[in-house]
PDB file of N, CA and C in Angstrom:
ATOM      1  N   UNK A   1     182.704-175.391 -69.335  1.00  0.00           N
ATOM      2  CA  UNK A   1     183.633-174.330 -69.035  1.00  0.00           C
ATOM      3  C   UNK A   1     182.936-172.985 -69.244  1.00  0.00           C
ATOM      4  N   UNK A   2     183.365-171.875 -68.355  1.00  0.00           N
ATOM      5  CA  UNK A   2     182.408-170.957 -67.913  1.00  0.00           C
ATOM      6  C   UNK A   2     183.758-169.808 -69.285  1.00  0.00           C
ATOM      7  N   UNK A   3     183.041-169.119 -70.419  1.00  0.00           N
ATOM      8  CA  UNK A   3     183.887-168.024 -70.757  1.00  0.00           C
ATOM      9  C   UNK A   3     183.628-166.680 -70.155  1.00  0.00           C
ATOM     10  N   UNK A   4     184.400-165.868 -70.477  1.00  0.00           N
ATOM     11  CA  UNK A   4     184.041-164.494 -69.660  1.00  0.00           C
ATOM     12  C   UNK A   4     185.180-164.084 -70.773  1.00  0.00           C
ATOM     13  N   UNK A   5     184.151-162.715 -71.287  1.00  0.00           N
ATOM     14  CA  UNK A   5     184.902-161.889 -71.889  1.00  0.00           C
ATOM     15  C   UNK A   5     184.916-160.401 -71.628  1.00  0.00           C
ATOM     16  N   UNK A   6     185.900-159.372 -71.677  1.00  0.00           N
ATOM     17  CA  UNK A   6     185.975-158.415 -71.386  1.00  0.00           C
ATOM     18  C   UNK A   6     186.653-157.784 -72.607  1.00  0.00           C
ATOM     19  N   UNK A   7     186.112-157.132 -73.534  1.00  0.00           N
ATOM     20  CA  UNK A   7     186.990-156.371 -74.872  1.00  0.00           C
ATOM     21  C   UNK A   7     187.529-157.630 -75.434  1.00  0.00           C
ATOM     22  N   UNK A   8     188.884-157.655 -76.028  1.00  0.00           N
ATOM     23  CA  UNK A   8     189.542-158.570 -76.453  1.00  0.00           C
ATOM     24  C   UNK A   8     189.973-159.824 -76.159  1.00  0.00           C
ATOM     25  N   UNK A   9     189.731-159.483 -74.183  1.00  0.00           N
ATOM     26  CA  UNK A   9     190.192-160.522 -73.432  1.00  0.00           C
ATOM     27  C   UNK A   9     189.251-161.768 -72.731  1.00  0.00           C
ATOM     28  N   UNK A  10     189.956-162.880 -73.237  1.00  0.00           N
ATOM     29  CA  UNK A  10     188.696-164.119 -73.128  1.00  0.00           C
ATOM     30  C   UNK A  10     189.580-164.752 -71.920  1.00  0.00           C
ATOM     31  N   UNK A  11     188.740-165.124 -70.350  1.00  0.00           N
ATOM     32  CA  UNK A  11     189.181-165.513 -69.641  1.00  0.00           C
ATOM     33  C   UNK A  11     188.497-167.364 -69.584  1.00  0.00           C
ATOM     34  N   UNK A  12     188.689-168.229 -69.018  1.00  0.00           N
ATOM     35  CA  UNK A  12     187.852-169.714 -68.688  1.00  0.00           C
ATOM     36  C   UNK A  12     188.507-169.459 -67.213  1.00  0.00           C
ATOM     37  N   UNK A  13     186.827-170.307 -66.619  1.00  0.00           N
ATOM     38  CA  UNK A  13     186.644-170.664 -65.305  1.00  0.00           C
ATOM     39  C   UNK A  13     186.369-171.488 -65.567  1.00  0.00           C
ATOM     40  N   UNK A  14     186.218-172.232 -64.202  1.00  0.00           N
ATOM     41  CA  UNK A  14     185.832-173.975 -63.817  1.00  0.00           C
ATOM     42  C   UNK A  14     184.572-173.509 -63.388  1.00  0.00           C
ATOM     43  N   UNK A  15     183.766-173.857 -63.245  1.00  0.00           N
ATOM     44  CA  UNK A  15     182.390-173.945 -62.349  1.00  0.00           C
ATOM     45  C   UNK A  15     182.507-174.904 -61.199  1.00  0.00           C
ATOM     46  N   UNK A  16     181.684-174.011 -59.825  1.00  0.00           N
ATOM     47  CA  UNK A  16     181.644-174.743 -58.685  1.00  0.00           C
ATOM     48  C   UNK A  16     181.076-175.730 -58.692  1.00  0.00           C
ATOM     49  N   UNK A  17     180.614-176.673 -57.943  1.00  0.00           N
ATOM     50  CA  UNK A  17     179.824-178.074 -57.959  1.00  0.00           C
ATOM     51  C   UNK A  17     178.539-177.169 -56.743  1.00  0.00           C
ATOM     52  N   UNK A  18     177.867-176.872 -57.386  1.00  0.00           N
ATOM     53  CA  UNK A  18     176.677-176.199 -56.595  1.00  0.00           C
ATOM     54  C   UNK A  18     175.569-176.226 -57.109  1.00  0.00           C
ATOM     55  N   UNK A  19     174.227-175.863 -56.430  1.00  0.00           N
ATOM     56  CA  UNK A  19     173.276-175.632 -56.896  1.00  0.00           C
ATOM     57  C   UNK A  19     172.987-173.948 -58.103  1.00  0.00           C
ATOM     58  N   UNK A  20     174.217-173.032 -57.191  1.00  0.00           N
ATOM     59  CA  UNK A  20     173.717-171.989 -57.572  1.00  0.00           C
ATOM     60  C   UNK A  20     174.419-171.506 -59.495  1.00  0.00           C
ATOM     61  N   UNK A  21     175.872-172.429 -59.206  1.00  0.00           N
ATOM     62  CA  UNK A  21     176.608-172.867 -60.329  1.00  0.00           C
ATOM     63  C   UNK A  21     175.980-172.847 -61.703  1.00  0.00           C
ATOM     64  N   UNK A  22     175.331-174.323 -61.070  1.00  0.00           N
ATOM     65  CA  UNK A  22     174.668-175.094 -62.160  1.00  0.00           C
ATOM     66  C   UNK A  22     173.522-174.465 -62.522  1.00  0.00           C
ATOM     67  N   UNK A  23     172.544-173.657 -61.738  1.00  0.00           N
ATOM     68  CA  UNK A  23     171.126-173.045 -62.464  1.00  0.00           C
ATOM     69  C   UNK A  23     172.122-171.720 -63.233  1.00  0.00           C
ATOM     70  N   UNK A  24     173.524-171.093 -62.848  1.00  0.00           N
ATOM     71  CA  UNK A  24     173.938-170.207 -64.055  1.00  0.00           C
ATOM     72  C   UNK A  24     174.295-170.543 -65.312  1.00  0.00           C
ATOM     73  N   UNK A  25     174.686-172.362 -65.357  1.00  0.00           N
ATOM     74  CA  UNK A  25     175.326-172.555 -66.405  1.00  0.00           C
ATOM     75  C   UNK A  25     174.033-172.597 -67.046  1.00  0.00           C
ATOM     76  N   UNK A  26     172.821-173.042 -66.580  1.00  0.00           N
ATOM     77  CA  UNK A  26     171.709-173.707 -67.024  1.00  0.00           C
ATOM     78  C   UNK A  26     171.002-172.195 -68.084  1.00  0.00           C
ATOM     79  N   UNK A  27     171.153-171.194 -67.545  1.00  0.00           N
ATOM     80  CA  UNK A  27     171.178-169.904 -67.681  1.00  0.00           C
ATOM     81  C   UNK A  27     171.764-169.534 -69.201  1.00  0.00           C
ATOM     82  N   UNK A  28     173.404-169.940 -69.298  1.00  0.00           N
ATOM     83  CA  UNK A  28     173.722-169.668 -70.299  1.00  0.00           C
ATOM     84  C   UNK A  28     174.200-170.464 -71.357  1.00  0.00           C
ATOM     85  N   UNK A  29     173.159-171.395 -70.848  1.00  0.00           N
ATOM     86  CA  UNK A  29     173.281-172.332 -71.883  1.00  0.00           C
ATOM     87  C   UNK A  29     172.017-172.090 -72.863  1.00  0.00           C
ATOM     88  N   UNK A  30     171.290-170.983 -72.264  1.00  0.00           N
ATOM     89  CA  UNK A  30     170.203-170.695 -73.165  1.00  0.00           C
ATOM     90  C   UNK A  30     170.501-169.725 -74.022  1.00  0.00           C
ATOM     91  N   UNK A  31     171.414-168.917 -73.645  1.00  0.00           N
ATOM     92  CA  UNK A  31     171.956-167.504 -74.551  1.00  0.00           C
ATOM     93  C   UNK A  31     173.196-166.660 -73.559  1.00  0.00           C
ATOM     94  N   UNK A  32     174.010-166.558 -74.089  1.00  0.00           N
ATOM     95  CA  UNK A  32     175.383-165.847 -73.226  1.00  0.00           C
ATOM     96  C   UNK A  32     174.471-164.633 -72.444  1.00  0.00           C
ATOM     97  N   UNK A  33     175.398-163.827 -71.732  1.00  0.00           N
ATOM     98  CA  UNK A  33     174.410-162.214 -70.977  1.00  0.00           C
ATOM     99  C   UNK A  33     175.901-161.468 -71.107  1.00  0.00           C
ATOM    100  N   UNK A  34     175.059-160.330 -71.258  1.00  0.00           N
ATOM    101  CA  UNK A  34     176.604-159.140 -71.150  1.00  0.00           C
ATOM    102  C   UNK A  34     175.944-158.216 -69.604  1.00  0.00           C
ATOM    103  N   UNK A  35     176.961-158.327 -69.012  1.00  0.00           N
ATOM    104  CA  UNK A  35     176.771-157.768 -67.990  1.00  0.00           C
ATOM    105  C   UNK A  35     177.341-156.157 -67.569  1.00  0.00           C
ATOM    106  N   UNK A  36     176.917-155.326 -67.143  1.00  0.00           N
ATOM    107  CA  UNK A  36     177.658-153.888 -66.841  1.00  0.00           C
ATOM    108  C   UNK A  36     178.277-154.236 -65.508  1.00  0.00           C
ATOM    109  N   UNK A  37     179.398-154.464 -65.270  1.00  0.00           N
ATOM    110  CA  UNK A  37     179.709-154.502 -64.051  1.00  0.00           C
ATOM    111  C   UNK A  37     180.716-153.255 -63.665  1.00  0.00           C
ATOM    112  N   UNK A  38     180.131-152.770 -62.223  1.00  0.00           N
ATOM    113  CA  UNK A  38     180.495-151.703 -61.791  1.00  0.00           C
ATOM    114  C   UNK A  38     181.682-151.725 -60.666  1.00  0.00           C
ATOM    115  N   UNK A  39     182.861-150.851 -60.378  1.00  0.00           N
ATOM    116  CA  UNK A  39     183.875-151.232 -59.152  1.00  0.00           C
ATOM    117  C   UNK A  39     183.113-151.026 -58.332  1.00  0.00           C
ATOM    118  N   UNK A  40     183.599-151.903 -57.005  1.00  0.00           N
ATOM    119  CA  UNK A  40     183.031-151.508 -55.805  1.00  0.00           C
ATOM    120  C   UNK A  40     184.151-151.280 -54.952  1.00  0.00           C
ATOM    121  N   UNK A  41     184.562-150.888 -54.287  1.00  0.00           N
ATOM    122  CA  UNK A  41     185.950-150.645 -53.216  1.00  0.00           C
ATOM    123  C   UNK A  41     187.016-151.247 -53.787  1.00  0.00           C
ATOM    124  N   UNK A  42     187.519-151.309 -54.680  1.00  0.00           N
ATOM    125  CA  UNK A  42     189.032-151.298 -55.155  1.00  0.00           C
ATOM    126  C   UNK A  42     189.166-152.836 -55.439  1.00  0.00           C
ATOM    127  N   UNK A  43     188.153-153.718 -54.952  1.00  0.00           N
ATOM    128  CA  UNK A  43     188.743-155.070 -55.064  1.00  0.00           C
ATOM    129  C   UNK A  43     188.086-155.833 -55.477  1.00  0.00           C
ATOM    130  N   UNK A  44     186.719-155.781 -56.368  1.00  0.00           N
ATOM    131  CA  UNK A  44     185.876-156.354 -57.258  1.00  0.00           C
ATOM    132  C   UNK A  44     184.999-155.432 -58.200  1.00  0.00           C
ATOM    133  N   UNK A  45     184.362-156.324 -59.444  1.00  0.00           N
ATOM    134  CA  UNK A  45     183.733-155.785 -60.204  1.00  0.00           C
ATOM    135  C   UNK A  45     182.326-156.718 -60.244  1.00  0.00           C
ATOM    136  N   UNK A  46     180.755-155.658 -60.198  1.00  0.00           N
ATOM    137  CA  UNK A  46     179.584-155.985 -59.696  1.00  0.00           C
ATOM    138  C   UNK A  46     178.566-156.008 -60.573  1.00  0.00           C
ATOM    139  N   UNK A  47     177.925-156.675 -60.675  1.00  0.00           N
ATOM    140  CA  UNK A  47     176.672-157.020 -61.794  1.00  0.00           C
ATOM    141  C   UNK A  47     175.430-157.572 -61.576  1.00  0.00           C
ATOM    142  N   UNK A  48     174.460-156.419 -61.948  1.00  0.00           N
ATOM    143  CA  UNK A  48     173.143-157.133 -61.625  1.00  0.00           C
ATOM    144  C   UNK A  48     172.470-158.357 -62.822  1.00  0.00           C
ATOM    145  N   UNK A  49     172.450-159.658 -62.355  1.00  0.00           N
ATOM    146  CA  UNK A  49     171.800-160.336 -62.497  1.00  0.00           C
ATOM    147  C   UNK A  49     170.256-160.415 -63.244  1.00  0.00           C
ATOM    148  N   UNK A  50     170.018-160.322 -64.533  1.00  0.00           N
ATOM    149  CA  UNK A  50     168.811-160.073 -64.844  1.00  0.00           C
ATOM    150  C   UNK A  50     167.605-161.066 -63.821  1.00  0.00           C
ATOM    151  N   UNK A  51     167.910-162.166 -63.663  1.00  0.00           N
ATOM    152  CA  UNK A  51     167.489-163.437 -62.427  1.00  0.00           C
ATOM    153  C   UNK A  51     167.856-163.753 -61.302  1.00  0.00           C
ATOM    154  N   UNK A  52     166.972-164.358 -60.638  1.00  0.00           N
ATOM    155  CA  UNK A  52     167.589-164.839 -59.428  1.00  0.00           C
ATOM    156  C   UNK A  52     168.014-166.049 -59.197  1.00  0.00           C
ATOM    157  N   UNK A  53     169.357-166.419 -58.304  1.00  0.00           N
ATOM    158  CA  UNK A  53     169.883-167.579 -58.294  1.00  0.00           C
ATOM    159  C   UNK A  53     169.777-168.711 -56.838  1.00  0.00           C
ATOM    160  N   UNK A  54     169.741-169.514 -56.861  1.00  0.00           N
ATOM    161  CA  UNK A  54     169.774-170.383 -55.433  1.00  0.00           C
ATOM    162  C   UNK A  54     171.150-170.130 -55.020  1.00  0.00           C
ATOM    163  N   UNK A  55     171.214-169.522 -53.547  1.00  0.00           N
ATOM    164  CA  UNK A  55     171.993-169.200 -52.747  1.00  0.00           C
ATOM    165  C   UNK A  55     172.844-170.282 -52.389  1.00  0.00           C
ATOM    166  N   UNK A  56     174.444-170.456 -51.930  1.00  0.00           N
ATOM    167  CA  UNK A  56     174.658-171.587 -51.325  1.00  0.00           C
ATOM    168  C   UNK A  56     175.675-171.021 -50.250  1.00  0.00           C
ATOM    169  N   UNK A  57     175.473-169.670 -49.415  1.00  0.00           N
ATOM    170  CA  UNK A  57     176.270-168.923 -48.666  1.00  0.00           C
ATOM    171  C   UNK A  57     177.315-169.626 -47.834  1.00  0.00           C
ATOM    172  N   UNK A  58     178.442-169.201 -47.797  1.00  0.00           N
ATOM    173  CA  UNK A  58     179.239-169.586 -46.878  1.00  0.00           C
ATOM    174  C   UNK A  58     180.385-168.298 -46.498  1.00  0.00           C
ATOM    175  N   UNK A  59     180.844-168.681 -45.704  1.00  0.00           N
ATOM    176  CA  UNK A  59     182.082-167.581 -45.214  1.00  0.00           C
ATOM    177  C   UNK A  59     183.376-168.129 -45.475  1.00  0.00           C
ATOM    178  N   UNK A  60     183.688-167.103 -46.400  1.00  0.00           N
ATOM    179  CA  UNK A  60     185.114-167.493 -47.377  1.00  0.00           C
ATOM    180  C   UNK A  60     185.818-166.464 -47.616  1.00  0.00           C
ATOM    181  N   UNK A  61     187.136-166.568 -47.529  1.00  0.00           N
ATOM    182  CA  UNK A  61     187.949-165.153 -48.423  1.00  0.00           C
ATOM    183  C   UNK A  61     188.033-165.178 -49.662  1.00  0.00           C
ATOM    184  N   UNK A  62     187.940-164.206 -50.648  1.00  0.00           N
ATOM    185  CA  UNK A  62     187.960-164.354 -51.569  1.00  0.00           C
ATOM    186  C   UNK A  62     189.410-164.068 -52.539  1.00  0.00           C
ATOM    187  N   UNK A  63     189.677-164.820 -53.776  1.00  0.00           N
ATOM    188  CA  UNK A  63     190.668-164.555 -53.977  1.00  0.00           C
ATOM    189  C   UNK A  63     191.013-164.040 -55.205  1.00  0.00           C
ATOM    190  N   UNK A  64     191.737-163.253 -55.953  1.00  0.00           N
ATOM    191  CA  UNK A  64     191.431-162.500 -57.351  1.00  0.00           C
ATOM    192  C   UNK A  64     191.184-163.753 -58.654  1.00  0.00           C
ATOM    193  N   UNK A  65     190.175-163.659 -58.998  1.00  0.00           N
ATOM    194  CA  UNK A  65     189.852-164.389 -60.016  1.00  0.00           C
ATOM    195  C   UNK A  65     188.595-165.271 -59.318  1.00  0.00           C
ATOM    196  N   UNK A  66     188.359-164.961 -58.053  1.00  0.00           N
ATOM    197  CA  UNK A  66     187.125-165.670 -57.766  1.00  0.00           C
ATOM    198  C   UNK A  66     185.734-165.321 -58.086  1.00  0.00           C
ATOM    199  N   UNK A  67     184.827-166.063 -58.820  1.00  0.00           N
ATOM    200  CA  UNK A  67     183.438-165.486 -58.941  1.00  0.00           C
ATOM    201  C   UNK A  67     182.174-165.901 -58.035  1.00  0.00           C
ATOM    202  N   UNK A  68     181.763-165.073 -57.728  1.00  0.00           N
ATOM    203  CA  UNK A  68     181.243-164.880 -56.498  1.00  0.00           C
ATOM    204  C   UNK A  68     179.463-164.409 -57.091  1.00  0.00           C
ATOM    205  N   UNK A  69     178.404-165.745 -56.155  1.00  0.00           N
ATOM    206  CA  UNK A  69     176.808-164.964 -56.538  1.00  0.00           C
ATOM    207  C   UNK A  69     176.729-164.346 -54.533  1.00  0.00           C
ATOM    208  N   UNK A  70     176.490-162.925 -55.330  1.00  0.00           N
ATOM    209  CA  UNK A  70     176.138-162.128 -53.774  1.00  0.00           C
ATOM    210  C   UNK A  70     174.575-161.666 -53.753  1.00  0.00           C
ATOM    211  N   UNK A  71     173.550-162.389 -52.782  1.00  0.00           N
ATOM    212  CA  UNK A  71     172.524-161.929 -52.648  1.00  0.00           C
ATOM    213  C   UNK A  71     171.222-162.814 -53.674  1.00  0.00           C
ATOM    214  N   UNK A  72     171.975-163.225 -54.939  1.00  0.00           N
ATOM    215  CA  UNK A  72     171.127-164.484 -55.055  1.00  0.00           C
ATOM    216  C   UNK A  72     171.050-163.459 -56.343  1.00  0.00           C
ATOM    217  N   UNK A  73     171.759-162.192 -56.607  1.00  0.00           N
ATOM    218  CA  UNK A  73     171.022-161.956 -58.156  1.00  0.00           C
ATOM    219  C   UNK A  73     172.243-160.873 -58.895  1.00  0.00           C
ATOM    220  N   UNK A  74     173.413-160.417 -57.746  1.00  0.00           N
ATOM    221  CA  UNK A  74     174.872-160.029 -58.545  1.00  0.00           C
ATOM    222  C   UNK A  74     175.783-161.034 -58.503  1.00  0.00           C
ATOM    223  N   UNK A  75     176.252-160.683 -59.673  1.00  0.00           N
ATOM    224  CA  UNK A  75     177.250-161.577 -60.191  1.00  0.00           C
ATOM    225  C   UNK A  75     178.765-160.740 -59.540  1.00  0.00           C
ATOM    226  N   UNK A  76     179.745-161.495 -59.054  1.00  0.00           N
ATOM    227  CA  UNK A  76     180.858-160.580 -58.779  1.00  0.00           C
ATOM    228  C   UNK A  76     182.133-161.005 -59.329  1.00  0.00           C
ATOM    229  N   UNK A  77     182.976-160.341 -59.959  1.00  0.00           N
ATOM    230  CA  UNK A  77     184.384-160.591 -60.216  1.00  0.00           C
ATOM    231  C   UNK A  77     185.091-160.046 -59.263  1.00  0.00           C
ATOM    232  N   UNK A  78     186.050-160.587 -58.454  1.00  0.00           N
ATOM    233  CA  UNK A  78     187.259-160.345 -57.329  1.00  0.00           C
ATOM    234  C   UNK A  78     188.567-160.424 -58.092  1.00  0.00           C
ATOM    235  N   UNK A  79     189.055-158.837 -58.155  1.00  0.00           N
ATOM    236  CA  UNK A  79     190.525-159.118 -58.320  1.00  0.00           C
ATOM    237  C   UNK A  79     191.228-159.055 -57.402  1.00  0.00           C
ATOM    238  N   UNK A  80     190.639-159.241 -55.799  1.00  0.00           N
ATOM    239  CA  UNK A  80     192.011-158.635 -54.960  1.00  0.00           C
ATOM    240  C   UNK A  80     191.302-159.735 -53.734  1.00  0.00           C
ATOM    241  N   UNK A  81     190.971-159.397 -52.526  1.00  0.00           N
ATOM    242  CA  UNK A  81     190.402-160.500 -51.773  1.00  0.00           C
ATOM    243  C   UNK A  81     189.462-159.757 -50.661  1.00  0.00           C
ATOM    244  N   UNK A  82     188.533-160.181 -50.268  1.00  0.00           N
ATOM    245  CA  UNK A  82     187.360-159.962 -49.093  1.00  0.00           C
ATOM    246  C   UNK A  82     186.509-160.869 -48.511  1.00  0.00           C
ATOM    247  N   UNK A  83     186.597-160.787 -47.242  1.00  0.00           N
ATOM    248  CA  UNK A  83     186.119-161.777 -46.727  1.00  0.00           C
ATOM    249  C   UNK A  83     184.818-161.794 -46.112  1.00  0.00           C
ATOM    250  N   UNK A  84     183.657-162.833 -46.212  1.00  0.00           N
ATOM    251  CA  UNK A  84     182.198-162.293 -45.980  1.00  0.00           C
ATOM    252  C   UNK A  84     181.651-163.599 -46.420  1.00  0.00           C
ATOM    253  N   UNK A  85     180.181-163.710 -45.793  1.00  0.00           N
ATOM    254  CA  UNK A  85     179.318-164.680 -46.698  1.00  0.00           C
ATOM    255  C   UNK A  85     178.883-164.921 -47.966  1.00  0.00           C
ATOM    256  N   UNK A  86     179.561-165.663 -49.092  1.00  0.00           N
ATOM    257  CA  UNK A  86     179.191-165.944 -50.270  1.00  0.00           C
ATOM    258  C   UNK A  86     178.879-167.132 -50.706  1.00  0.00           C
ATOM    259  N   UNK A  87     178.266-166.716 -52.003  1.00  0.00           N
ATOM    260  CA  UNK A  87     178.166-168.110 -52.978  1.00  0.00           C
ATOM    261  C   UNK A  87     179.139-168.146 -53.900  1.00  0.00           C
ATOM    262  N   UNK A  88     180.753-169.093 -53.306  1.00  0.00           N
ATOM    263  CA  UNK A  88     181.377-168.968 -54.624  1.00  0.00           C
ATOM    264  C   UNK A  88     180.636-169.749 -56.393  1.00  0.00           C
ATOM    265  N   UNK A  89     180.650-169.650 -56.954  1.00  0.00           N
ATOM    266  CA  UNK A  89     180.365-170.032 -58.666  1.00  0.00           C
ATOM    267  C   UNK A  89     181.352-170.366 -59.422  1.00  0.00           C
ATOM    268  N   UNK A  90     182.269-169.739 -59.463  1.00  0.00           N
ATOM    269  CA  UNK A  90     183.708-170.931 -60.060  1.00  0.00           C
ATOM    270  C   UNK A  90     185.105-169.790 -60.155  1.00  0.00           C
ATOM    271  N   UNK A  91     185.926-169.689 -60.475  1.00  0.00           N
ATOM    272  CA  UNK A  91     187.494-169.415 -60.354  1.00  0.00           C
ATOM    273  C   UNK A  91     188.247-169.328 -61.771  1.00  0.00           C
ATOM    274  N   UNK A  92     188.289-168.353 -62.443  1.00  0.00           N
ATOM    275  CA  UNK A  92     188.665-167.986 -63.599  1.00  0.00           C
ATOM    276  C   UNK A  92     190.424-168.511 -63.407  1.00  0.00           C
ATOM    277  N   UNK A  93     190.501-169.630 -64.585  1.00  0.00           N
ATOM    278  CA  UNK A  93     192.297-170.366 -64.807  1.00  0.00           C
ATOM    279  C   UNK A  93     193.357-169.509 -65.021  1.00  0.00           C
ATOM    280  N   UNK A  94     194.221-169.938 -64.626  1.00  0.00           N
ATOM    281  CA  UNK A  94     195.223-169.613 -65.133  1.00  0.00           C
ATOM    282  C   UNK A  94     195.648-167.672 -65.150  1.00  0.00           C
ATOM    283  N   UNK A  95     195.279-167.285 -64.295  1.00  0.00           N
ATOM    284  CA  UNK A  95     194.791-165.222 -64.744  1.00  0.00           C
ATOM    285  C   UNK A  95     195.565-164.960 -62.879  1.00  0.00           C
ATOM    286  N   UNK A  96     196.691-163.970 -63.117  1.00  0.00           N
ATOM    287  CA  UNK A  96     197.314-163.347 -62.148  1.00  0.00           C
ATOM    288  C   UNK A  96     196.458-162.456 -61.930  1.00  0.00           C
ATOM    289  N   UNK A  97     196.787-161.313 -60.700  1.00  0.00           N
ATOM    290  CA  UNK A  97     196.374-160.272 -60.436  1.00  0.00           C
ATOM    291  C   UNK A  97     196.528-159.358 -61.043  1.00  0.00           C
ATOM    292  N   UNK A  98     197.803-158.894 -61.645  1.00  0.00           N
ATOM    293  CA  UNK A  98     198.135-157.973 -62.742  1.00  0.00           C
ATOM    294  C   UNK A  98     197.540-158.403 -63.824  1.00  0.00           C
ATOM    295  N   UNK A  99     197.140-159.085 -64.252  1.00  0.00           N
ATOM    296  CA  UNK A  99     196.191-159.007 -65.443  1.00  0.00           C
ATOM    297  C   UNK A  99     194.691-158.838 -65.563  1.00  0.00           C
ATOM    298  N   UNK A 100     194.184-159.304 -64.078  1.00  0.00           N
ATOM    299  CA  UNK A 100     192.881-158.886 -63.799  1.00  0.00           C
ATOM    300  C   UNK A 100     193.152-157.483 -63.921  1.00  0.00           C
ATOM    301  N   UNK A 101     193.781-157.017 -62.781  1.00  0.00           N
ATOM    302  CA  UNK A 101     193.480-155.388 -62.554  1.00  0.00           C
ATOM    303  C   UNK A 101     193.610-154.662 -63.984  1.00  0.00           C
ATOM    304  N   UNK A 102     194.686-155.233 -65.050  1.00  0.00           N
ATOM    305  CA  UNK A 102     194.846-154.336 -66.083  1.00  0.00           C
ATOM    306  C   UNK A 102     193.612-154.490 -66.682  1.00  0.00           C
ATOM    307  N   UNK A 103     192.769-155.626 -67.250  1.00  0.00           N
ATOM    308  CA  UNK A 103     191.367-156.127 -67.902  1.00  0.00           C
ATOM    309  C   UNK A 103     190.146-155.256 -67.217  1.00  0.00           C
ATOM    310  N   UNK A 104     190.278-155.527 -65.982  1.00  0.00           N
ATOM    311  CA  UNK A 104     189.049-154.969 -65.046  1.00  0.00           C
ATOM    312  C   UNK A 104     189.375-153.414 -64.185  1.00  0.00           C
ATOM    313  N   UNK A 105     190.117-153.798 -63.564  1.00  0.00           N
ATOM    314  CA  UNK A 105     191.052-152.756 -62.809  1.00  0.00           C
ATOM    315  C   UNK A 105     190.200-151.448 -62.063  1.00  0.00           C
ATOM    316  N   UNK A 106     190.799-151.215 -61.099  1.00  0.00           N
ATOM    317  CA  UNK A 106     190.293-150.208 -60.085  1.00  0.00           C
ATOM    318  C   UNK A 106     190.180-149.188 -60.813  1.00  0.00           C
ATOM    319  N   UNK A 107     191.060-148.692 -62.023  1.00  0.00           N
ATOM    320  CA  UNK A 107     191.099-147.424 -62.838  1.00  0.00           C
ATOM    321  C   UNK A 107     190.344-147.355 -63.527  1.00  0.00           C
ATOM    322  N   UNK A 108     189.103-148.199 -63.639  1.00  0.00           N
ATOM    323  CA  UNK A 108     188.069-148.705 -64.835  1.00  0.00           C
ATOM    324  C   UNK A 108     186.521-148.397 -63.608  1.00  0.00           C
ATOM    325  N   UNK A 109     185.892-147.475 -64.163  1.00  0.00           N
ATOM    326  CA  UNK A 109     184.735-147.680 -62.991  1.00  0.00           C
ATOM    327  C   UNK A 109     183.705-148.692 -63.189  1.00  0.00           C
ATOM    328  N   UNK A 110     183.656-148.989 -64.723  1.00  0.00           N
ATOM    329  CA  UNK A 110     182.673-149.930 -65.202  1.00  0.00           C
ATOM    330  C   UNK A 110     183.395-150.623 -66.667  1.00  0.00           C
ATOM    331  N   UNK A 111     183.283-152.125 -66.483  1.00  0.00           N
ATOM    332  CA  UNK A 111     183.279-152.846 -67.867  1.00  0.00           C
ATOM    333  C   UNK A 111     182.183-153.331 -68.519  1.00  0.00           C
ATOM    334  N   UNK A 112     182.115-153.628 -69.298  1.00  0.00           N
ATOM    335  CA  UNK A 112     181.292-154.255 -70.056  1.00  0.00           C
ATOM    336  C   UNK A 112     181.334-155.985 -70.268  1.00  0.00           C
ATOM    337  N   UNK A 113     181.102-156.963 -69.435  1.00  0.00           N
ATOM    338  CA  UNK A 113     181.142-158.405 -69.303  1.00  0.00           C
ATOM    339  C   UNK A 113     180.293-159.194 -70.043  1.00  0.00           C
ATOM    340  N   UNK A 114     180.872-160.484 -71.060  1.00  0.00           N
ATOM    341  CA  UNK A 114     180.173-161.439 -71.998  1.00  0.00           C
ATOM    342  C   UNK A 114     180.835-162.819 -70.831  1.00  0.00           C
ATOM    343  N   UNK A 115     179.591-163.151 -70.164  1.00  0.00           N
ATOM    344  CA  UNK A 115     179.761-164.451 -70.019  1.00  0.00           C
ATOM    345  C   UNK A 115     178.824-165.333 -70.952  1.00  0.00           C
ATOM    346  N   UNK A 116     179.143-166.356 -71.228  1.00  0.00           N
ATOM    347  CA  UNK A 116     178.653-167.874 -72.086  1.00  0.00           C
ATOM    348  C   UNK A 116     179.382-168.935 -71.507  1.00  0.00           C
ATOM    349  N   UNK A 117     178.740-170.071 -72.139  1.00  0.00           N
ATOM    350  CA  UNK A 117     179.339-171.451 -71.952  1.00  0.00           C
ATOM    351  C   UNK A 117     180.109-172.025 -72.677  1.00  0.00           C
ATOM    352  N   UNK A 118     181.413-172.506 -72.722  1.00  0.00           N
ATOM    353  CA  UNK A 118     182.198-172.817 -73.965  1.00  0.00           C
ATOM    354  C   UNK A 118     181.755-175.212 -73.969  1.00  0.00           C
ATOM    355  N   UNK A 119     181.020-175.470 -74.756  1.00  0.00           N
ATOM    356  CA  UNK A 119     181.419-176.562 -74.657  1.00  0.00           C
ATOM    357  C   UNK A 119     182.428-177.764 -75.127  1.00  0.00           C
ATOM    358  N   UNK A 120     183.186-176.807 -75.607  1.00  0.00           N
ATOM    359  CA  UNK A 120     184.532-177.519 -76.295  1.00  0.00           C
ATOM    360  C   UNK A 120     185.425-177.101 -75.539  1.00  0.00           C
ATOM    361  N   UNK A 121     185.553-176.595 -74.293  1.00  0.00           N
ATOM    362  CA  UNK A 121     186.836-176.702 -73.387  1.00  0.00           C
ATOM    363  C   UNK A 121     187.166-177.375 -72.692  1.00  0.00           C
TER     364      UNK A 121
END
């Protein structure tokens, strides 16, 4: 199980069944990463990747809470939806839109992101 934290707030994702998935979990299974992720047009939050990842592109809409590898080395959080060639990576549980946007939110130009691996979930 994929954690993601933002301040106080601890979200879980599923991880995709992918190549590009699995070399992230593989990633933080060596040490969590805090990421700066920046808004980009009102409907995700963007992060450079200290590494690069194996691509597994496809054309998908995206949907809030989807995590998304764009380009093989940002990491993306979607709170709202866009449609384009990606690598989805997995789908944060159980998390509405109003709670993304309040956590991440368009009114926020940049967060501060702790992803790790939880292996007791």
């Amino acid at each position: 199980m994929l954690k993601i934290q933002v301040g106080d707030t601890v979200f879980e994702a599923e991880l995709e069944n992918n190549s590009s998935a699995k070399a992230l979990k593989e990633k933080l299974e060596i040490e969590p990463l805090l990421l700066n992720m920046n808004d980009f047009s009102n409907f995700e939050k963007v992060g450079n990747l200290p590494w690069k990842l194996p691509q597994n592109n496809k054309q998908i809409t995206t949907k809030p809470g989807d995590l998304i590898l764009y380009l093989g080395n940002q990491l993306v959080i979607y709170y709202d939806t866009n449609s384009w060639k990606f690598t989805p990576v997995g789908k944060i549980k159980n998390v509405n839109v109003d709670k993304l946007r309040e956590v991440l939110g368009k009114d926020k130009d940049s967060v501060t992101v702790k992803f790790s691996i939880d292996e007791e979930a």
